[in-house]
C-alpha atoms as a PDB file:
ATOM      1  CA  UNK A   1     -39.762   9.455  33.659  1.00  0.00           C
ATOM      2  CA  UNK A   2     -41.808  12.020  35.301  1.00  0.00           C
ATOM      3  CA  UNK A   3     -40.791  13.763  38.811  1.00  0.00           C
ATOM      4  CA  UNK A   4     -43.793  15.342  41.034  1.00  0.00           C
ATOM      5  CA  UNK A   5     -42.363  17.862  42.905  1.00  0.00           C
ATOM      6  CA  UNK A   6     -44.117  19.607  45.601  1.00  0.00           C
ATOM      7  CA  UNK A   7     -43.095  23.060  47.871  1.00  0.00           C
ATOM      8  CA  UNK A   8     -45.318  24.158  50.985  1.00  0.00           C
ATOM      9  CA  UNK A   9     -46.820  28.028  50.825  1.00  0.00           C
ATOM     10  CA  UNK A  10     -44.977  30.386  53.545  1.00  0.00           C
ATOM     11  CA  UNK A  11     -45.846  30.095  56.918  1.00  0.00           C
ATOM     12  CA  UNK A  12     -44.520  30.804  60.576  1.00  0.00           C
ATOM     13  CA  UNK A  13     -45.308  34.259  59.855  1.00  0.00           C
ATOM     14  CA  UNK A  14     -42.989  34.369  57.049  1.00  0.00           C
ATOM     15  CA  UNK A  15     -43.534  36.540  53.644  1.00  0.00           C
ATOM     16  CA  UNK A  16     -42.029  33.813  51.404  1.00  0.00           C
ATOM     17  CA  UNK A  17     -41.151  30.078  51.675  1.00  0.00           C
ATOM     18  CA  UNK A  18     -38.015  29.569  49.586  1.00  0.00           C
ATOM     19  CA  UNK A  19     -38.681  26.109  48.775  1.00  0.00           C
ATOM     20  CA  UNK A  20     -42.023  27.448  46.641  1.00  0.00           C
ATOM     21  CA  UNK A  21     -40.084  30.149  45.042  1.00  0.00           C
ATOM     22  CA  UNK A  22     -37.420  27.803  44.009  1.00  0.00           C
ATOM     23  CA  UNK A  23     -39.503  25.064  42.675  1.00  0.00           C
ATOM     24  CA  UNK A  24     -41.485  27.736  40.558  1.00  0.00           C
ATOM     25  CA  UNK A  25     -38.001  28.325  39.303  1.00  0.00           C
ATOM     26  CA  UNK A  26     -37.497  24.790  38.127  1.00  0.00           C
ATOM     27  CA  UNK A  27     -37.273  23.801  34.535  1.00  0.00           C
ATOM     28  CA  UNK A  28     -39.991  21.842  32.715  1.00  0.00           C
ATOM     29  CA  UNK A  29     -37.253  18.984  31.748  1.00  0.00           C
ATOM     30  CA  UNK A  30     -34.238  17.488  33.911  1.00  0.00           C
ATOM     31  CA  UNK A  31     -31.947  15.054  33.113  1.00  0.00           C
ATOM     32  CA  UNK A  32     -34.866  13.635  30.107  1.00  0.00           C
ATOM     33  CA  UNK A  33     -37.286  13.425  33.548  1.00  0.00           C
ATOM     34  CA  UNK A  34     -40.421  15.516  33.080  1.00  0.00           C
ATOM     35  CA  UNK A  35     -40.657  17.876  35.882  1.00  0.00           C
ATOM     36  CA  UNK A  36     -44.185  18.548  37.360  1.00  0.00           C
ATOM     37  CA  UNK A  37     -44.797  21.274  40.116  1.00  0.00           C
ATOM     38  CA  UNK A  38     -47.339  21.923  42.657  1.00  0.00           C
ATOM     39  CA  UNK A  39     -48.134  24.255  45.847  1.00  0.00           C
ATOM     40  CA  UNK A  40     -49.258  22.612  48.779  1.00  0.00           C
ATOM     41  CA  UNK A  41     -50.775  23.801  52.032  1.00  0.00           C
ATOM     42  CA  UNK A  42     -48.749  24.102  55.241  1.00  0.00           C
ATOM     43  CA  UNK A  43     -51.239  22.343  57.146  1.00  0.00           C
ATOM     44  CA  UNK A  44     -51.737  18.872  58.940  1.00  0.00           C
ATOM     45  CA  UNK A  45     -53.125  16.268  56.755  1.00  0.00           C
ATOM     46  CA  UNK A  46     -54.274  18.319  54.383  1.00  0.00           C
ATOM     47  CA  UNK A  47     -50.884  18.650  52.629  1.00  0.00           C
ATOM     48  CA  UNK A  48     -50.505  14.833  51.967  1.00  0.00           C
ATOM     49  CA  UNK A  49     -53.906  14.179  51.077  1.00  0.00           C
ATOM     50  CA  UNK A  50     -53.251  16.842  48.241  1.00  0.00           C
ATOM     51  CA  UNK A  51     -50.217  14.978  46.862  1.00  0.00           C
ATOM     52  CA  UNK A  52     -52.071  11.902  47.014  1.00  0.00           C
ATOM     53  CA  UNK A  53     -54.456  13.260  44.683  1.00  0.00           C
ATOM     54  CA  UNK A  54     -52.099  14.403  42.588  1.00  0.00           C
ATOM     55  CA  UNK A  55     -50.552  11.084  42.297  1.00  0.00           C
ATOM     56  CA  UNK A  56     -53.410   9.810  40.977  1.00  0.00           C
ATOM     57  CA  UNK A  57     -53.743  12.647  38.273  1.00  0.00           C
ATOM     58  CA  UNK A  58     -50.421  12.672  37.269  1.00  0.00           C
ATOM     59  CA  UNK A  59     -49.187   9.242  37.719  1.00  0.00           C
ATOM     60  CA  UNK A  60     -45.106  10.456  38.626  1.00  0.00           C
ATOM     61  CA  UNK A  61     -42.710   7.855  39.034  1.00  0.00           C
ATOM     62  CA  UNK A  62     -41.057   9.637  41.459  1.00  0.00           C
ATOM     63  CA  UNK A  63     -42.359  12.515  44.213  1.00  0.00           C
ATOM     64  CA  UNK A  64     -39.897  14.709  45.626  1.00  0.00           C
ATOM     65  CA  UNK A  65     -41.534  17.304  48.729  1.00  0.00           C
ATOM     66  CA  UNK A  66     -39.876  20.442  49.587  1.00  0.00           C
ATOM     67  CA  UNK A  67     -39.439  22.873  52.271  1.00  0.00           C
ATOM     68  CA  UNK A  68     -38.241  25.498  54.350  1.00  0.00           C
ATOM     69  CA  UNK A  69     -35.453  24.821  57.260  1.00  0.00           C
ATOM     70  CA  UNK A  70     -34.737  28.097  58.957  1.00  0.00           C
ATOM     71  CA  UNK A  71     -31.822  27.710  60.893  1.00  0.00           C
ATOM     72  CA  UNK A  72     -29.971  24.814  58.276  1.00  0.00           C
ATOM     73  CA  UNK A  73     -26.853  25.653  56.079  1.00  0.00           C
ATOM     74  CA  UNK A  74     -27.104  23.613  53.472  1.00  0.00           C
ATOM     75  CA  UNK A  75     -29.657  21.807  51.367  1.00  0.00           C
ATOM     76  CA  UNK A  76     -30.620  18.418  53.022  1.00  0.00           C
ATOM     77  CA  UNK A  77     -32.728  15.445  51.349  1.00  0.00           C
ATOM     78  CA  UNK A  78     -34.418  13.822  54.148  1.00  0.00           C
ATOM     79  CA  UNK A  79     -33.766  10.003  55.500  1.00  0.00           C
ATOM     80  CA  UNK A  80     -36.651   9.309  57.241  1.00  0.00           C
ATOM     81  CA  UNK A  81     -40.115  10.128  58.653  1.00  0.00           C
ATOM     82  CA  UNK A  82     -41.545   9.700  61.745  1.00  0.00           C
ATOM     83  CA  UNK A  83     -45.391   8.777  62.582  1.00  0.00           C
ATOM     84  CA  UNK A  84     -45.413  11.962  65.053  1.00  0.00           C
ATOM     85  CA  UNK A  85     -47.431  15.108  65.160  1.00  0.00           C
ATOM     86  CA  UNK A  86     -45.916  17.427  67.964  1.00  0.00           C
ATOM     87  CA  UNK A  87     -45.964  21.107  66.460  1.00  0.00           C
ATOM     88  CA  UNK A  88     -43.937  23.921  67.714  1.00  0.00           C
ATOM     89  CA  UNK A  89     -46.149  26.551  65.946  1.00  0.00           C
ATOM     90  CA  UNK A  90     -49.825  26.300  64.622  1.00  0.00           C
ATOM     91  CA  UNK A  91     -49.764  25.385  60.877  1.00  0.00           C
ATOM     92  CA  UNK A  92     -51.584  27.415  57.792  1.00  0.00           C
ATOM     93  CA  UNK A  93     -55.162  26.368  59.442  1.00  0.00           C
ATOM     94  CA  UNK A  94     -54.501  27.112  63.584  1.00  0.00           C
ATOM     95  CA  UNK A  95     -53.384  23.558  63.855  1.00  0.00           C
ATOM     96  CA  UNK A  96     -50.973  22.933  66.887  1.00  0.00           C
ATOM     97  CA  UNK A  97     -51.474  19.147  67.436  1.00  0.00           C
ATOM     98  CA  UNK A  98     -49.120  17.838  69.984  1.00  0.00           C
ATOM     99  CA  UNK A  99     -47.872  14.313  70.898  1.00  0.00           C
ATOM    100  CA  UNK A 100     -50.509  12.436  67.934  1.00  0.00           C
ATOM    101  CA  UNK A 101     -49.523  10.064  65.358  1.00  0.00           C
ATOM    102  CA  UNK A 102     -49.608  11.036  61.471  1.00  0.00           C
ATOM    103  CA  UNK A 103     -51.199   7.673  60.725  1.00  0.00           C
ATOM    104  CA  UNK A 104     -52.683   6.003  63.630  1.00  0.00           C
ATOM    105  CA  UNK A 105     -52.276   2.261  62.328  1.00  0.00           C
ATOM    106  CA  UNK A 106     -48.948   3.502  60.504  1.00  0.00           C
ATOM    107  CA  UNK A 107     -46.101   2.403  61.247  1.00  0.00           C
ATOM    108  CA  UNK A 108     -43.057   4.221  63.830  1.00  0.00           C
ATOM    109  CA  UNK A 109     -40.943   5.446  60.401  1.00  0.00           C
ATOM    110  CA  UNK A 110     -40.176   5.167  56.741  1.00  0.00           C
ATOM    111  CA  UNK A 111     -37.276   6.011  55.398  1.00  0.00           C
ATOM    112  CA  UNK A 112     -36.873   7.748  51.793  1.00  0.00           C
ATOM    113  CA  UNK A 113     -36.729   5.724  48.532  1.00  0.00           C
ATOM    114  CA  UNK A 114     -34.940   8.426  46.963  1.00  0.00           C
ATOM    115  CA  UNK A 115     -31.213   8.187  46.182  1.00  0.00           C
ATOM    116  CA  UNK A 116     -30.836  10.713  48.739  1.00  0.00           C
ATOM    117  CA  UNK A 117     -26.834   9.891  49.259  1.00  0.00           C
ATOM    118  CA  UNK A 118     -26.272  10.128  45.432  1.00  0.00           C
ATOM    119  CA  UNK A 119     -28.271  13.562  45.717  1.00  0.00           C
ATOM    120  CA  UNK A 120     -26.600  15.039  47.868  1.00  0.00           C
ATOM    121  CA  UNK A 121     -23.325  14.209  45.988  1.00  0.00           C
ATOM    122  CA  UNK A 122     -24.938  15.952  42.656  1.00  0.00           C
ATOM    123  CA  UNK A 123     -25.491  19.228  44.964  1.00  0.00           C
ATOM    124  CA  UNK A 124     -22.136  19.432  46.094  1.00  0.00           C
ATOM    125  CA  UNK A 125     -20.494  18.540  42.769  1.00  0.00           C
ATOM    126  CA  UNK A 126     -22.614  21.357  41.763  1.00  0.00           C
ATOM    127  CA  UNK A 127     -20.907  23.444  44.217  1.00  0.00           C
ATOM    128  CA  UNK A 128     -23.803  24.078  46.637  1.00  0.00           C
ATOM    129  CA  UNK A 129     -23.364  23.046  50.021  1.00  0.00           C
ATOM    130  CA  UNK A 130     -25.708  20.023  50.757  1.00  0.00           C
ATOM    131  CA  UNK A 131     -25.924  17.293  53.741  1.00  0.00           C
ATOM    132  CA  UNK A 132     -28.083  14.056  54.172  1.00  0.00           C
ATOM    133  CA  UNK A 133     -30.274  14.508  57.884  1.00  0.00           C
ATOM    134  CA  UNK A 134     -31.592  11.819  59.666  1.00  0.00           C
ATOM    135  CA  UNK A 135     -34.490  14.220  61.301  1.00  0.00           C
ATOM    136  CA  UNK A 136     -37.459  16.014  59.010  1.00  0.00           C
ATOM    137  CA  UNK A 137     -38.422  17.825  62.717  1.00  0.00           C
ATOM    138  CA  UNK A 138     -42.688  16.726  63.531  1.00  0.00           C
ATOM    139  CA  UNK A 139     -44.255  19.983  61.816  1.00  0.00           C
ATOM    140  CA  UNK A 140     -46.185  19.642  58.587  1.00  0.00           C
ATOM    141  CA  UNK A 141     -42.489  18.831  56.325  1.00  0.00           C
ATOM    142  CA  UNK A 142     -42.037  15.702  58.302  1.00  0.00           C
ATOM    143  CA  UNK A 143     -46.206  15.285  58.388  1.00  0.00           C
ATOM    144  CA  UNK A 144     -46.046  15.419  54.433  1.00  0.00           C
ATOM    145  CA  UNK A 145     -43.048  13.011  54.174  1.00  0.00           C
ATOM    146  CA  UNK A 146     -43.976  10.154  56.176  1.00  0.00           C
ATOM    147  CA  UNK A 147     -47.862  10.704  54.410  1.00  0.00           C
ATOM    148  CA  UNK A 148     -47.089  10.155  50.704  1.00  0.00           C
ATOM    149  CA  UNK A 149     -44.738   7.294  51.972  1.00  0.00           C
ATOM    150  CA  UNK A 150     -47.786   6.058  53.891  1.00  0.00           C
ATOM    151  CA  UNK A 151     -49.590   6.358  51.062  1.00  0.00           C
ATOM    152  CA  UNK A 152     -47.525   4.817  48.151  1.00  0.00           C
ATOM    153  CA  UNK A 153     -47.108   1.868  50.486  1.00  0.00           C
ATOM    154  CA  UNK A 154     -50.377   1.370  51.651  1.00  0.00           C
ATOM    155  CA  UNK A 155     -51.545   1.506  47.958  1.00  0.00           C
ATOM    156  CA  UNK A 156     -48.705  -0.968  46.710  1.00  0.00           C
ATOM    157  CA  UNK A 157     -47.555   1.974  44.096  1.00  0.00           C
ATOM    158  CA  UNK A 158     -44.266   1.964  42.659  1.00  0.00           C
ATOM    159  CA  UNK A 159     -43.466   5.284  43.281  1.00  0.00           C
ATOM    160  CA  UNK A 160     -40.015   6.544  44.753  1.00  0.00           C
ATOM    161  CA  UNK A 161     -40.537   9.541  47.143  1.00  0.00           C
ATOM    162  CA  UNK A 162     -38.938  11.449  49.741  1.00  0.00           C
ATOM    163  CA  UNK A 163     -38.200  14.960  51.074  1.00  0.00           C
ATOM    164  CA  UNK A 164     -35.784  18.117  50.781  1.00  0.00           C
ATOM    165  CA  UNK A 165     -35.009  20.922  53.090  1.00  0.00           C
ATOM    166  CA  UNK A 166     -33.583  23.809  52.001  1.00  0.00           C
ATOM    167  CA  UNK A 167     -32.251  27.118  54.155  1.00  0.00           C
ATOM    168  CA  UNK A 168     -33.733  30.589  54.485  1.00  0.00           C
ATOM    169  CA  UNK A 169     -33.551  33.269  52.340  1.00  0.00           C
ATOM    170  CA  UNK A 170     -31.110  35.941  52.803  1.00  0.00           C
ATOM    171  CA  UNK A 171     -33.766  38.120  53.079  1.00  0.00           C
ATOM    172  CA  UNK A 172     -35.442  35.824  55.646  1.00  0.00           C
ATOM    173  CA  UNK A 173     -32.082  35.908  57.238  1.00  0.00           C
ATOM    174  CA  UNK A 174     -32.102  39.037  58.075  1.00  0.00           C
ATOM    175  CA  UNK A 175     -34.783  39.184  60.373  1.00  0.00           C
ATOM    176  CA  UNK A 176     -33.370  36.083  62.323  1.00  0.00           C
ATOM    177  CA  UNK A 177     -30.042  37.420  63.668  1.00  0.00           C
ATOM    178  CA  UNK A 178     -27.581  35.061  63.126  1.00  0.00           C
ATOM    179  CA  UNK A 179     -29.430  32.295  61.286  1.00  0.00           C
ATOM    180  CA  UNK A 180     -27.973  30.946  58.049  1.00  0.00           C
ATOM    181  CA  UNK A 181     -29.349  31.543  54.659  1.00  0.00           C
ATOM    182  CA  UNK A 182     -28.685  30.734  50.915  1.00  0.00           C
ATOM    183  CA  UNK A 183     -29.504  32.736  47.619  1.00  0.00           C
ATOM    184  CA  UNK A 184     -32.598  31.406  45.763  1.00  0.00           C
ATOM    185  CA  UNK A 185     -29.947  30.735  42.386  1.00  0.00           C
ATOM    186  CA  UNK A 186     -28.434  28.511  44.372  1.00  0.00           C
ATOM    187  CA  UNK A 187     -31.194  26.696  45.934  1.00  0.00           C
ATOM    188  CA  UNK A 188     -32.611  26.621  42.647  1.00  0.00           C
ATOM    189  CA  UNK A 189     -29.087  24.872  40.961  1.00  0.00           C
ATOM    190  CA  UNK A 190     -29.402  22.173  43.544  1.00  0.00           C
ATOM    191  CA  UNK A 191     -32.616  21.378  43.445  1.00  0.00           C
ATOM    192  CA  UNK A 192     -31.684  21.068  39.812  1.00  0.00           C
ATOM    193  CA  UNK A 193     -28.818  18.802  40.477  1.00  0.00           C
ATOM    194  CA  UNK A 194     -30.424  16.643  43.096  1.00  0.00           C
ATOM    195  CA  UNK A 195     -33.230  15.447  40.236  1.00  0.00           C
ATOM    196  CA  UNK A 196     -31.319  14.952  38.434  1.00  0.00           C
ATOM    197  CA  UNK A 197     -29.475  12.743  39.921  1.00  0.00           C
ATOM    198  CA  UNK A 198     -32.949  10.695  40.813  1.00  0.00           C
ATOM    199  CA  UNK A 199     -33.084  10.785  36.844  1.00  0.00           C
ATOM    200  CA  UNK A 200     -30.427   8.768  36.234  1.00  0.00           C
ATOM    201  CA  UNK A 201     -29.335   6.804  39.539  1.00  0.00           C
ATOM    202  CA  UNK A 202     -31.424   3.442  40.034  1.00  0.00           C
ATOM    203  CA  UNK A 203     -29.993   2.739  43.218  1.00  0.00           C
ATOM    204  CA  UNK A 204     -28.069   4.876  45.584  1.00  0.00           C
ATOM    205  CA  UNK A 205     -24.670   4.925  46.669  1.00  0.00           C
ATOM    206  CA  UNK A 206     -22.224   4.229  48.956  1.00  0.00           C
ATOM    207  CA  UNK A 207     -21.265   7.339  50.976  1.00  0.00           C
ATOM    208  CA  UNK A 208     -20.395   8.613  54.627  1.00  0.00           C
ATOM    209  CA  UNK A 209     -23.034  10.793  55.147  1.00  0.00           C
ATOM    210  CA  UNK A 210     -25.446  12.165  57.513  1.00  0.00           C
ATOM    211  CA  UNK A 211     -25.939  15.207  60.268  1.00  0.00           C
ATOM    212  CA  UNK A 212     -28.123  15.353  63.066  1.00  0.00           C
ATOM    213  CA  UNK A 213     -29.814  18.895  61.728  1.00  0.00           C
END
């Protein structure tokens, strides 16, 4: 099996994006998966289009996107994806698009194909504090998400995909008064955790779950 996994550059004005420096952290093999990393652009459109190509080179079975959540607690796989531009802040290229679909023939949503539920589990059994949202936000993490998904089923691939948000920094922290924040080890150890449970689960389970964040 072979996992594509993908983290955004910083952006917002921010030094460092912890999902980048936490994927660089990752190791080469999970779980007998073969773990393939790449840097993507925080901008609209630009940012799928780049995992699409790398699809295509690298032929993953699975894709797994990452990214920065200031203001989360915890490390949360995404459930869904919405075909909806509307950006709070300009992206990496001046970008603000407001009120525009991702895909204009697209459909409203897709939700994940990732064992998100059975991710979040591994996390937590991991001892790193992890919840399932129902909301990637409309900025370039939920632009990327519902873009590969586009993608892979436009194309008829059979490729699982999906998303994962993880907290600030401490460091980040620290010049947001009052916003959570999580050490890169431990961003890093469930990351770790959540492939590998993708590795190894063929179908997800059964689990209360879920947060509005």
């Amino acid at each position: 099996m072979k996992i594509l996994v993908t983290a955004f550059d910083p952006f917002g004005g921010e030094a460092v994006n912890p999902a980048g420096l936490a994927v660089q952290r990752l190791p080469a093999e999970i779980a007998g998966a073969t773990i393939v990393t790449a840097e993507v652009p925080t901008v609209f459109g630009i940012a799928g289009e780049k995992v699409a190509k790398l699809i295509a080179a690298e032929n993953p079975d699975a894709v797994v996107c990452v990214g920065q959540a200031g203001g989360r607690n915890a490390v949360t796989p995404e459930r869904v994806a919405i075909n909806l531009r509307d950006a709070r802040i300009p992206d990496n290229a001046g970008e603000q698009p407001l009120d525009t679909p991702v895909a204009a023939a697209g459909p409203a949503a897709y939700f994940t194909t990732l064992p998100v539920k059975a991710m979040t589990k591994a996390a937590r059994d991991a001892g790193i504090p992890a919840s399932l949202s129902n909301t990637a936000g409309t900025f370039v993490c939920n632009d990327i998400m519902y873009s590969v998904l586009h993608h892979i089923a436009t194309t008829k691939l059979p490729v699982r995909a999906g998303f994962i948000h993880v907290p600030y920094l401490p460091e980040q922290a620290a010049a947001h008064p009052g916003e959570p924040s999580m050490p890169l080890a431990d961003i890093v150890t469930a990351l770790t955790a959540m492939l590998a449970a993708l590795a190894t689960c063929e179908t997800d389970i059964s689990s209360v779950e879920g947060t509005i964040n």
